[in-house]
Protein backbone atom coordinates (compact mmCIF):
# COMPACT_ATOMS: atom_id res chain seq x y z
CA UNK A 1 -6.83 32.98 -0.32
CA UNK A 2 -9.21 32.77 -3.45
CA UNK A 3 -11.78 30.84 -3.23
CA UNK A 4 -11.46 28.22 -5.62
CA UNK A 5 -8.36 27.58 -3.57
CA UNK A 6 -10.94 26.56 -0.18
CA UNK A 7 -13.44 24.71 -1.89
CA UNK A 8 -10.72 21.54 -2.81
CA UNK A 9 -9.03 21.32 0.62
CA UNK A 10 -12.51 21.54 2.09
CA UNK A 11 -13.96 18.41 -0.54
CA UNK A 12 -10.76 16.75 0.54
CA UNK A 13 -11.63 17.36 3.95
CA UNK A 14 -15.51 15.92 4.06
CA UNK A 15 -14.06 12.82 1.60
CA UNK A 16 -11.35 12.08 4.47
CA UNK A 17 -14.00 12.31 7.14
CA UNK A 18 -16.41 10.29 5.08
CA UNK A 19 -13.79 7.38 4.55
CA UNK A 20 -13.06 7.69 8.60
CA UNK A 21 -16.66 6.70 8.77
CA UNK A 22 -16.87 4.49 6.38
CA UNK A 23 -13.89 2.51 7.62
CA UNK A 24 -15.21 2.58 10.87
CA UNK A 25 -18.49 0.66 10.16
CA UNK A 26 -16.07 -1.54 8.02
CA UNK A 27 -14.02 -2.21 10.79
CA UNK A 28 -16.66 -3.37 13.17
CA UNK A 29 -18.13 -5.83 10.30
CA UNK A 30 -14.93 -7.40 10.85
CA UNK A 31 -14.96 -7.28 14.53
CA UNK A 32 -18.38 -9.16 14.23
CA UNK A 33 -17.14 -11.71 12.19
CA UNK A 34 -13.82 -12.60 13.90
CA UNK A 35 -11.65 -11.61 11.16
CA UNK A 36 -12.25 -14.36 9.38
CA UNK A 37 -14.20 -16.02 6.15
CA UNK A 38 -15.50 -13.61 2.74
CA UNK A 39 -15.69 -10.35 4.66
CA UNK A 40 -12.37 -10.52 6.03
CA UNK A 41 -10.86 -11.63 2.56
CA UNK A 42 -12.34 -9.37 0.82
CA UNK A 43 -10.76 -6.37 2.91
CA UNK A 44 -7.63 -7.94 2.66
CA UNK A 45 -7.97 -8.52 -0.79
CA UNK A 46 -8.00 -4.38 -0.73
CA UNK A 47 -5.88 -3.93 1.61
CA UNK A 48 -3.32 -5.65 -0.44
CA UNK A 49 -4.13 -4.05 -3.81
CA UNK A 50 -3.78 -0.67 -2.44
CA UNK A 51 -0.45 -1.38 -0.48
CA UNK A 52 0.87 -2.95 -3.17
CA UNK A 53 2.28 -0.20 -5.52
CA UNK A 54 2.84 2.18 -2.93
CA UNK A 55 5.60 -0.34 -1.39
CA UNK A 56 6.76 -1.03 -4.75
CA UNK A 57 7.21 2.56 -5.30
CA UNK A 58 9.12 3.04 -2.22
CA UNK A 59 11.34 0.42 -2.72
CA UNK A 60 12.08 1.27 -6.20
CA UNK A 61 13.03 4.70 -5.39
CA UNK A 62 14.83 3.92 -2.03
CA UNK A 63 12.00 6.12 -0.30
CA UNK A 64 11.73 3.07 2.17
CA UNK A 65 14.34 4.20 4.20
CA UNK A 66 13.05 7.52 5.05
CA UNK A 67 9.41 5.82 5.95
CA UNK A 68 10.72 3.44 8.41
CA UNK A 69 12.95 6.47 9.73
CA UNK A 70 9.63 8.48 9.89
CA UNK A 71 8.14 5.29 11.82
CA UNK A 72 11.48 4.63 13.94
CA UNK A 73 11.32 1.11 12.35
CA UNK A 74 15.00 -0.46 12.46
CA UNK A 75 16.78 -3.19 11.59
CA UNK A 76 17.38 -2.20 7.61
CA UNK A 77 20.81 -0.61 8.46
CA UNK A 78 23.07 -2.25 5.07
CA UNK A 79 19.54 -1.03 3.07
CA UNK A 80 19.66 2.69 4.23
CA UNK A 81 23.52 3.08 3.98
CA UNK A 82 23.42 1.77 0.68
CA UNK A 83 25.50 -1.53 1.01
CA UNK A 84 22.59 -3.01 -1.15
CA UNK A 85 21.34 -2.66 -4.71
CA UNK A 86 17.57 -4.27 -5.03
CA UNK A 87 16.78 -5.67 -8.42
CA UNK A 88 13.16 -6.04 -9.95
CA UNK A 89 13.12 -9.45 -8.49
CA UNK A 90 13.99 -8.64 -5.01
CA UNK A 91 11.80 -5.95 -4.57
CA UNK A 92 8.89 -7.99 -5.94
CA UNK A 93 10.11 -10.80 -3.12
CA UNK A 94 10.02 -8.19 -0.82
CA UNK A 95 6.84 -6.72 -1.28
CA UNK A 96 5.04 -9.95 -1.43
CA UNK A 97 6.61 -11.12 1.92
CA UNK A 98 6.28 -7.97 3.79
CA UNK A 99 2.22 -7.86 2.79
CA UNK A 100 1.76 -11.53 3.62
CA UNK A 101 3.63 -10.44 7.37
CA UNK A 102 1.46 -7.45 7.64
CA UNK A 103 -1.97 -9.07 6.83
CA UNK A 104 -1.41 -11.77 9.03
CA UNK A 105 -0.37 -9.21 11.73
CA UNK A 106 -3.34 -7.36 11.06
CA UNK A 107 -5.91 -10.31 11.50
CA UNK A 108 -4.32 -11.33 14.78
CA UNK A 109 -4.61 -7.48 16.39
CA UNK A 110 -7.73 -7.40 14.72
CA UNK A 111 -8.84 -10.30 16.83
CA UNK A 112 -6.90 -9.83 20.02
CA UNK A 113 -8.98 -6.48 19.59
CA UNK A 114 -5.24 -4.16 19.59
CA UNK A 115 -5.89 -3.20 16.14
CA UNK A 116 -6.97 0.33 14.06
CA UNK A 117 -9.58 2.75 15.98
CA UNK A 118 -11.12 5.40 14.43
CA UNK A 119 -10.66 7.23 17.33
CA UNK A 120 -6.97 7.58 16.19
CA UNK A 121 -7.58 9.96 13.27
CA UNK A 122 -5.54 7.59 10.68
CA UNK A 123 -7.50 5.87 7.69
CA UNK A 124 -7.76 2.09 7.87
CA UNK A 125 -5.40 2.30 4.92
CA UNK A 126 -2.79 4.58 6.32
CA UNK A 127 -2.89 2.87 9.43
CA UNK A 128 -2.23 -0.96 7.41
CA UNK A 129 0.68 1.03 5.69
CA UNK A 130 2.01 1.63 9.19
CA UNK A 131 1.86 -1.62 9.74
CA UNK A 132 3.33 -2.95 6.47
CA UNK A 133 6.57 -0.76 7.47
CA UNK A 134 7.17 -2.67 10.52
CA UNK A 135 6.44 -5.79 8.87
CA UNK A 136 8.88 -4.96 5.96
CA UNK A 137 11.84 -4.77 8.65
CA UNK A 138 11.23 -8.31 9.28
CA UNK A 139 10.98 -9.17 5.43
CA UNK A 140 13.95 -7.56 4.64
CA UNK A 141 16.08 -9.11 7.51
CA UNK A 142 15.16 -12.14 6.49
CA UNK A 143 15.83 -11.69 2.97
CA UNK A 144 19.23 -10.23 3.78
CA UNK A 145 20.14 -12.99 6.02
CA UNK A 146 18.96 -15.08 2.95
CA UNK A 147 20.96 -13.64 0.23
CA UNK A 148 23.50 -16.56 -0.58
CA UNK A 149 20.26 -18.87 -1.33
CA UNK A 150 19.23 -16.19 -4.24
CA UNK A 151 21.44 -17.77 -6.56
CA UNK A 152 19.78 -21.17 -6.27
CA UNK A 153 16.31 -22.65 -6.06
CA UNK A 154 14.80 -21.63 -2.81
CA UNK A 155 14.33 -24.39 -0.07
CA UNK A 156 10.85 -25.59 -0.48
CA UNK A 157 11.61 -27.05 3.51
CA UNK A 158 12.75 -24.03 4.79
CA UNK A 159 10.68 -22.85 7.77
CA UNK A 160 10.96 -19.24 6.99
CA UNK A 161 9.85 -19.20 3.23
CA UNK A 162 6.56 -18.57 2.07
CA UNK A 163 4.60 -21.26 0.44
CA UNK A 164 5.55 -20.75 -2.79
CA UNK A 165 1.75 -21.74 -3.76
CA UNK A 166 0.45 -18.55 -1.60
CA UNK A 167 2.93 -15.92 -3.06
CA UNK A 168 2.04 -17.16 -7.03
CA UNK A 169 -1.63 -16.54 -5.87
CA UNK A 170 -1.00 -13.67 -4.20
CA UNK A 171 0.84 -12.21 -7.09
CA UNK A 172 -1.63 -12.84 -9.36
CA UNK A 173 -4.26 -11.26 -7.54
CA UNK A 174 -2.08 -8.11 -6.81
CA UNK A 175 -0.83 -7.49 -10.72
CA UNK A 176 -3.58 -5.32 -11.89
CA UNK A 177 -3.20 -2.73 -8.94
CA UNK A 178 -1.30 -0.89 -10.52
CA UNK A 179 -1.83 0.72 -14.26
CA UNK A 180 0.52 0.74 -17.10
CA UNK A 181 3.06 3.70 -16.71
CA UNK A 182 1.67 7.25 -17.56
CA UNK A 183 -0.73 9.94 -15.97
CA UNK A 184 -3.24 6.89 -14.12
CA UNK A 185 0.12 5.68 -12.45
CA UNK A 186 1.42 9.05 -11.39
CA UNK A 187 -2.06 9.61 -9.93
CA UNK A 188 -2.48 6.35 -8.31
CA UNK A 189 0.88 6.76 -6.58
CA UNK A 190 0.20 10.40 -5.19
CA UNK A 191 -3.40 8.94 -3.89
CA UNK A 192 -1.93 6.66 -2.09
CA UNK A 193 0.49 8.50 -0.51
CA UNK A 194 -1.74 11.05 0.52
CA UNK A 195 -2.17 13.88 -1.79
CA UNK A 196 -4.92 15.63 -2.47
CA UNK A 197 -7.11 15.72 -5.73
CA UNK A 198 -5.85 19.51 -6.10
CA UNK A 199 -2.35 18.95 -5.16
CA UNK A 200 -2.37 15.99 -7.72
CA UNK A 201 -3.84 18.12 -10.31
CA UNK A 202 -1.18 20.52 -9.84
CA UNK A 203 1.99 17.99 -10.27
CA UNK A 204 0.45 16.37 -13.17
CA UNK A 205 -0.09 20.27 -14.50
CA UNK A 206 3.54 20.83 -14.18
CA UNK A 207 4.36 17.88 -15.29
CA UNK A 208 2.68 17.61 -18.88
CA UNK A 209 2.53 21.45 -19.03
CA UNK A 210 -1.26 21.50 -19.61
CA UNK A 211 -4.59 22.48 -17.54
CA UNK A 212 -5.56 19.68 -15.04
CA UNK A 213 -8.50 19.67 -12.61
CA UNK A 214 -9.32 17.97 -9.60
CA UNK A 215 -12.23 16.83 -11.51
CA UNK A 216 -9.87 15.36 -13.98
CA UNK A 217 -7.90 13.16 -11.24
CA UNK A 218 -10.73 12.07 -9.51
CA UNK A 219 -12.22 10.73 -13.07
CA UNK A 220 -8.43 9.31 -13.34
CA UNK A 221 -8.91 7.77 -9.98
CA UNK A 222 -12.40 6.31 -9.89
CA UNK A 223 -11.53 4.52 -13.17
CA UNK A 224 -8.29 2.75 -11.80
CA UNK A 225 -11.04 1.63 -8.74
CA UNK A 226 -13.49 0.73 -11.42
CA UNK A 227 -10.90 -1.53 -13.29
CA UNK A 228 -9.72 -3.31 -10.06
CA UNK A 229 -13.43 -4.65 -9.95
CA UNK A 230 -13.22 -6.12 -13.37
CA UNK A 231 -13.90 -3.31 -15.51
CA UNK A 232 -11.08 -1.70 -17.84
CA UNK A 233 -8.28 0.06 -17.23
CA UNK A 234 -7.99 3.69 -17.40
């Protein structure tokens, strides 16, 4: 194996281990303060933003189904034997319900002190992802169970509907996660599912047929990051 073929898995190797420790001391911040108040909503707040177009992407391209197989999550039976057809608008309902199940969930295992360890090798990320599979089974059954109400205004009583006031906010805070469609997306996407600067490189070299570097993705990436803190898109 050539050398330039080490060097990226090795980078990728001290950033992973760098994030494990980074989470780690982010983790216990939140252990201090109870889960609760700026700190806490701030890590939500990313939490959120980085979930966001990965569930998107898997419900838009029906790769849902296979992650909740991979997780042994159930109860989406009509969705993986494709009795159902999502539109735009569902999957947006669906991803804002299953985030606002899977942050709460978090905070309450955060403070019951069941939560993420470090000592389990996953990524605070990965590890909310996990948990935003699980909580999408519930979303879905209860948007399936739901279904005859999509034709009509939703029941502002109902005790199993958002407040409508929380998922506006929410979606507002959530829309710039994700950049217009083109190379920033692509790279975005593969991030967050896991892929590695040099194994992005590679797909968006086949892709548009023309030399990219890790180098090149990481710049791709640390703009996106950069924009999600108020500065411009890539």
């Amino acid at each position: 194996m050539a050398d330039d073929d080490i060097e990226p898995d090795l980078d990728a190797e001290l950033e992973r281990k760098a994030r494990l420790a980074g989470d780690a001391a982010l983790y216990a911040r939140l252990v201090e303060v109870g889960f609760v108040g700026p700190d806490f909503e701030a890590v939500a707040d990313a939490l959120a933003r980085y979930a966001y177009p990965i569930l998107t992407a898997w419900l838009a391209g029906g790769q849902i189904v296979h992650e909740c197989a991979r997780k042994g999550v159930g109860g989406i039976r009509s969705l993986a034997a494709g009795e159902i057809t999502l539109t735009r608008h569902d999957i947006d309902d669906l991803v804002q319900d299953t985030l606002l199940i899977a942050l709460t969930r978090f905070q309450h295992a955060g403070q019951q002190g069941t939560g993420w360890s470090p000592h389990g090798g996953a990524l605070l990320r990965s590890y909310f992802i996990g948990g935003c599979l699980f909580a999408f089974a519930g979303a879905y059954q209860h948007w399936e169970r739901q279904r005859p109400r999509h034709t009509s205004p939703a029941d502002p009583d109902s005790p199993h509907t958002p407040d409508p006031a929380d998922v506006v906010a929410l979606r507002e805070t959530l829309r710039a996660a994700l950049p217009p469609p083109g190379r920033a997306r692509t790279a975005v996407l593969l991030d967050a599912a896991g892929y590695t600067h040099a194994e992005i490189a590679r797909i968006l070299q086949d892709k548009e047929g023309r030399d990219v570097t890790p180098r090149a993705v990481e710049a791709l990436l640390y703009r996106h990051r950069t924009s999600l803190k108020g500065g411009h898109r890539p």
